[in-house]
Each structure stands twice: as structure tokens, then as C-alpha cells.
Protein backbone atom coordinates (compact mmCIF):
# COMPACT_ATOMS: atom_id res chain seq x y z
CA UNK A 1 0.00 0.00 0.00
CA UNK A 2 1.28 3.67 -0.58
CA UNK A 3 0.90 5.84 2.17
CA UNK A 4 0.37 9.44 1.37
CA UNK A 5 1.40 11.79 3.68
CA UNK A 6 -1.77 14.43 4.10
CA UNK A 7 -0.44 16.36 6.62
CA UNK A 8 1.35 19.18 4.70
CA UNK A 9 -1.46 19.24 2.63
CA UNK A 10 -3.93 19.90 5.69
CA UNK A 11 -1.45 22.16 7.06
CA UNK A 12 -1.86 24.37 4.13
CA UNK A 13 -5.76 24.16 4.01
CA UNK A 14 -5.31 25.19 7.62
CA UNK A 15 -3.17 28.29 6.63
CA UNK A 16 -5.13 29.33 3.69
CA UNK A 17 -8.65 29.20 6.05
CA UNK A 18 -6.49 31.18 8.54
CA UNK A 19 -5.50 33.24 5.61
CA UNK A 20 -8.89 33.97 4.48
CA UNK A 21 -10.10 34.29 7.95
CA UNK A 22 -7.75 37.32 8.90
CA UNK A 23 -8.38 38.99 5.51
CA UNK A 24 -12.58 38.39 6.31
CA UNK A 25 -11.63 39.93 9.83
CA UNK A 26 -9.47 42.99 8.13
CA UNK A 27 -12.25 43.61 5.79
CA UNK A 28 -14.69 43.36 8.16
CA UNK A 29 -12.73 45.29 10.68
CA UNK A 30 -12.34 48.27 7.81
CA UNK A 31 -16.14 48.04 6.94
CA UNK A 32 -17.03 48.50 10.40
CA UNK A 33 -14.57 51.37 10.76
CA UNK A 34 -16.17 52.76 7.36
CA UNK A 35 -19.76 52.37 8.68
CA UNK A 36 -18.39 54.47 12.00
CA UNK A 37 -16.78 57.46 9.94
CA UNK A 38 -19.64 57.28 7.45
CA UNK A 39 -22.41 57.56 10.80
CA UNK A 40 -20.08 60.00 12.05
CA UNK A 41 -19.78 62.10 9.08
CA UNK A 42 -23.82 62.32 8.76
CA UNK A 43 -24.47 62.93 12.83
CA UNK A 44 -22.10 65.76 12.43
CA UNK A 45 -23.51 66.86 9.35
CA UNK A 46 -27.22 66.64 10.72
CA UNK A 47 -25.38 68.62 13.63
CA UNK A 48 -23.85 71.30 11.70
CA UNK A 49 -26.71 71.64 9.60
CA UNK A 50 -29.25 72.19 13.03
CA UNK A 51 -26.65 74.24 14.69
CA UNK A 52 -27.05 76.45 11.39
CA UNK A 53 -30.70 76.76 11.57
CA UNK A 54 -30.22 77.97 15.56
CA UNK A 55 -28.23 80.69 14.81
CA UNK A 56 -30.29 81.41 12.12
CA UNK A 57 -33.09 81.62 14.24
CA UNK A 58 -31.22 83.14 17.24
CA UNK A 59 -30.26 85.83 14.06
CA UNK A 60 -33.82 86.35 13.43
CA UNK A 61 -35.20 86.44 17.26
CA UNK A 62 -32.93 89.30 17.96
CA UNK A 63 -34.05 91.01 15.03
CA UNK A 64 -37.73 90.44 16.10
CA UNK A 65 -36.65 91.23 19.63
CA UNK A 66 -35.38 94.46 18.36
CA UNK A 67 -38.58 95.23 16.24
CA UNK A 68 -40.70 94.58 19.71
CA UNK A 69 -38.79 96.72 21.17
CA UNK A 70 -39.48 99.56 18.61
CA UNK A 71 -43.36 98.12 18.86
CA UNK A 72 -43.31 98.66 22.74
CA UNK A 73 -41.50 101.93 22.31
CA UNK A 74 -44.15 103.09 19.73
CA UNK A 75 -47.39 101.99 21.55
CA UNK A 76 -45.65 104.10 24.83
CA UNK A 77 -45.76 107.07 22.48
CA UNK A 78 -48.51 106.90 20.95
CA UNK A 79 -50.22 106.45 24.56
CA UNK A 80 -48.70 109.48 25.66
CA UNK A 81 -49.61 111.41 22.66
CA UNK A 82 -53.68 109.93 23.03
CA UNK A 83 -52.95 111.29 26.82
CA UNK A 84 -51.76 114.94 25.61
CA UNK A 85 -54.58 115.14 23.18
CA UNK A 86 -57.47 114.28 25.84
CA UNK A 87 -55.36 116.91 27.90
CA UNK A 88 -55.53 119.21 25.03
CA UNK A 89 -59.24 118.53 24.04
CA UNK A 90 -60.05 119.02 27.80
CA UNK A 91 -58.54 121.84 28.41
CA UNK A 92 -60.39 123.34 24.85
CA UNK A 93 -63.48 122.26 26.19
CA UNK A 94 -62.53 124.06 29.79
CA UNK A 95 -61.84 126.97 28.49
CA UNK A 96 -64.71 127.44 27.08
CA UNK A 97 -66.35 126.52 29.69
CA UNK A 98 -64.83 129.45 32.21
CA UNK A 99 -66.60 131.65 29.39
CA UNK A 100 -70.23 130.06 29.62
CA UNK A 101 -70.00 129.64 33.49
CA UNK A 102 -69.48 133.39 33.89
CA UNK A 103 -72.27 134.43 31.31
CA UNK A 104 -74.59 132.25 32.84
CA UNK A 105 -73.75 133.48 36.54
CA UNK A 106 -74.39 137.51 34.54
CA UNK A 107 -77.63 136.19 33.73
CA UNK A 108 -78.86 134.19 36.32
CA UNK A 109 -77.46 136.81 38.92
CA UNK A 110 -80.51 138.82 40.39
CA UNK A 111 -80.67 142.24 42.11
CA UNK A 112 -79.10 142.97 45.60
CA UNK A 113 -76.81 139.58 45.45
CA UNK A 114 -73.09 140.55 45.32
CA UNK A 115 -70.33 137.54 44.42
CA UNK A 116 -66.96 138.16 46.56
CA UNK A 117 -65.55 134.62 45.38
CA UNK A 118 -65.74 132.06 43.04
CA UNK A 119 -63.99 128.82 42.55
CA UNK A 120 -64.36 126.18 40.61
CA UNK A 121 -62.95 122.22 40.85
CA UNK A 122 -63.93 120.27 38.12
CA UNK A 123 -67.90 120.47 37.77
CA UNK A 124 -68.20 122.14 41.01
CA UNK A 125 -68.61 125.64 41.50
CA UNK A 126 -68.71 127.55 44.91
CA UNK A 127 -69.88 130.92 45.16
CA UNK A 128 -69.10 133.11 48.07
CA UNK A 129 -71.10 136.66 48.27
CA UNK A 130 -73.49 138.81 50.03
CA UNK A 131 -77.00 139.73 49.71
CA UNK A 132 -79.95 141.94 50.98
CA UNK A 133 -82.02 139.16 51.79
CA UNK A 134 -82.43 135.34 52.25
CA UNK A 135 -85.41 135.57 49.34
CA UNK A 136 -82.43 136.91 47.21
CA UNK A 137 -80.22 133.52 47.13
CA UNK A 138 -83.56 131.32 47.16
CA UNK A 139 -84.13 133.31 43.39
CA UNK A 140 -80.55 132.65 42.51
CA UNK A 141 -81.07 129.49 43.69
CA UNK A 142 -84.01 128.96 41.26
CA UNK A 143 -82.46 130.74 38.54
CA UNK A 144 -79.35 128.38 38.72
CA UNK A 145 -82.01 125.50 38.31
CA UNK A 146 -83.54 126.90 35.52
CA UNK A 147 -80.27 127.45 33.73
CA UNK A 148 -79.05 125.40 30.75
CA UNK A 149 -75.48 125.34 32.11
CA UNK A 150 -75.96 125.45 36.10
CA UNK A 151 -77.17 122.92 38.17
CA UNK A 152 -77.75 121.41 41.36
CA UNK A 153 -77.65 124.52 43.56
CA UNK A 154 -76.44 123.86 46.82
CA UNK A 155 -76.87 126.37 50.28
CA UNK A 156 -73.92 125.57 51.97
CA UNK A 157 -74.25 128.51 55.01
CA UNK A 158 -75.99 131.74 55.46
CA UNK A 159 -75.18 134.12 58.17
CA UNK A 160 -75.77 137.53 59.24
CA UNK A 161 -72.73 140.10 58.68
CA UNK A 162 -71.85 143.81 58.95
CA UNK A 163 -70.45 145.03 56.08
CA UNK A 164 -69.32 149.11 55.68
CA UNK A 165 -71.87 149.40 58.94
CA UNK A 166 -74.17 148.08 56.58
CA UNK A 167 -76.25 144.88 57.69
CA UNK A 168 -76.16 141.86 54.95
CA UNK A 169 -76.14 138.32 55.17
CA UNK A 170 -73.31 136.11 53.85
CA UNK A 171 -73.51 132.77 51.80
CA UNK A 172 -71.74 130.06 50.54
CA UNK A 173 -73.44 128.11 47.52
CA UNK A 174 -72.32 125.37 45.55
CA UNK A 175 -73.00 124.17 42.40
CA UNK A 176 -72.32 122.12 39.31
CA UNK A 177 -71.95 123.20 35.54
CA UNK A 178 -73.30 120.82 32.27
CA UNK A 179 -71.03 119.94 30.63
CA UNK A 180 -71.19 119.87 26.80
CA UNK A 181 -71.28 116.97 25.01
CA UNK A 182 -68.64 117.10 22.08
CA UNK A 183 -70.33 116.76 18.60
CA UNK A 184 -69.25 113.92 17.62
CA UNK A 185 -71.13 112.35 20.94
CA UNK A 186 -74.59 114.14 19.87
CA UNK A 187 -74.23 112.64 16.47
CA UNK A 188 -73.74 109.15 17.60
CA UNK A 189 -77.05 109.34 19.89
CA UNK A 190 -78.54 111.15 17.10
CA UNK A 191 -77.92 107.95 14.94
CA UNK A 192 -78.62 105.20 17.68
């Protein structure tokens, strides 16, 4: 019988699979190292790309931030301004008012009734003076009532005085003026 000697021959099966084997494992190895710096490369690109867009938007929110800013600083003028033009239109509609209020008190004003002081807060007049007679102030009293402008007469105090050895009797009477209503106010209830 010949005997063959298989052993070499094994040996270098053996050292080819071993072979293959470490080249499998290097390829493998350098896939897997691919697969890492390719995921790598598209986290940090996904990365980049969103830290873009945030300071993009950070950009823009400071812009807007600005622009609110410059809203809020408009809307404080523009209240101010609304505030100086009520002032204005209320002090228009005052002084007119000083005018009526002393025409009226001419009118209204009967014989024998003499007005030291006069002040006026608001809607509220008071009228200091001196008269002949109690039945005087009652008439301006009346008169005041009567009056398109006056209102809501008010006998605060009368008293007995000497005046220039003269006897009178001093009073304090308060009342309240109407106030106008602006046109554009009698034209809206005029449409309702």
C-alpha cells in the first residue's frame, strides 16, 4: 500500500482558512470602521446643519426682539400722545367753559346779590357773596335751576354780617356746571 502523507497538505488548508479568515476579519474590521466614519460624518452633518438653523433663528429672534422693542417703544408714544390730546381737548373744552360759566352766573345773577368769590374744581362751583335778603339767594337758587349750564344749587351757610356798617347776610353756595357733550357724541345718539 502507498501511504500518502496528508499532513502538509492539511497544514496548508489550515493556513489558507487562517488566511482567508484574517483577511474576512481585516475587511470586516475596515467596513465597520467605514460604517463608523460614514455615521459620524452624517451625525455631524445633521449637527452642523441644526446648529445652522439655531443661529439662524437666534439671528432672526434678535431682530424680532429688536422690532418689539421699537413696537413697545411706539405703543408708549402713541399712549402718551392719546394722553396729551385728551389733555388738550379738555382743556379746549374748559376753556370754554370758564366763558359760559361766567355768562350764565351775569344772567342768572338777580338784584341785591353781590359775588366776593368764586372757585371752581372740576364740575363744582362755589360761590361766596353777600345779599340783601335770604329771598335773594332762594331766586338765585331757582335761577341756577332753571339754567341750561348750572345745576344742582347747593346752600352751603348763610349768616348775618356787617359790612361798611351796613347789615347783609353772607352765603356760601355750591354748584355744578353741564357739561357739553362734544359733537361727535350728539351725532352718535342722534344715529342710535
Amino acid at each position: 500500500m502507498i501511504r500518502i502523507n496528508l499532513l502538509p497538505h492539511r497544514e496548508e488548508k489550515r493556513k489558507a482558512k487562517r488566511q482567508q479568515f484574517y483577511v474576512s476579519l481585516g475587511l470586516v474590521g475596515v467596513l465597520a470602521c467605514l460604517m463608523v466614519f460614514l455615521g459620524y460624518t452624517i451625525i455631524n452633518g445633521y449637527i452642523s446643519a441644526q446648529e445652522s438653523r439655531n443661529d439662524f433663528l437666534k439671528k432672526e429672534i434678535a431682530v424680532l426682539d429688536k422690532e418689539i422693542e421699537q413696537i413697545k417703544r411706539l405703543k408708549e408714544q402713541i399712549q402718551a400722545l392719546l394722553a396729551r390730546k385728551q389733555i388738550i381737548e379738555s382743556l379746549q373744552q374748559d376753556r370754554a367753559d370758564a366763558v359760559h360759566l361766567l355768562s350764565e352766573l351775569t344772567k342768572q345773577m338777580p338784584e341785591g346779590v353781590y359775588i366776593r368769590s368764586l372757585k371752581q374744581v372740576g364740575e363744582k362751583v362755589t360761590l361766596n357773596g353777600f345779599t340783601q335778603s335770604n329771598a335773594r339767594v332762594s331766586t338765585l337758587m331757582r335761577n341756577v335751576e332753571a339754567s341750561p349750564w348750572l345745576t344742582n344749587p347747593q346752600l352751603i351757610e348763610i349768616k348775618a354780617s356787617t359790612v361798611d356798617k351796613r347789615r347783609l347776610n353772607e352765603f356760601t353756595l355750591e354748584l355744578s356746571m353741564k357739561r357739553e357733550q362734544p359733537q361727535q357724541d350728539k351725532q352718535d345718539e342722534g344715529v342710535k
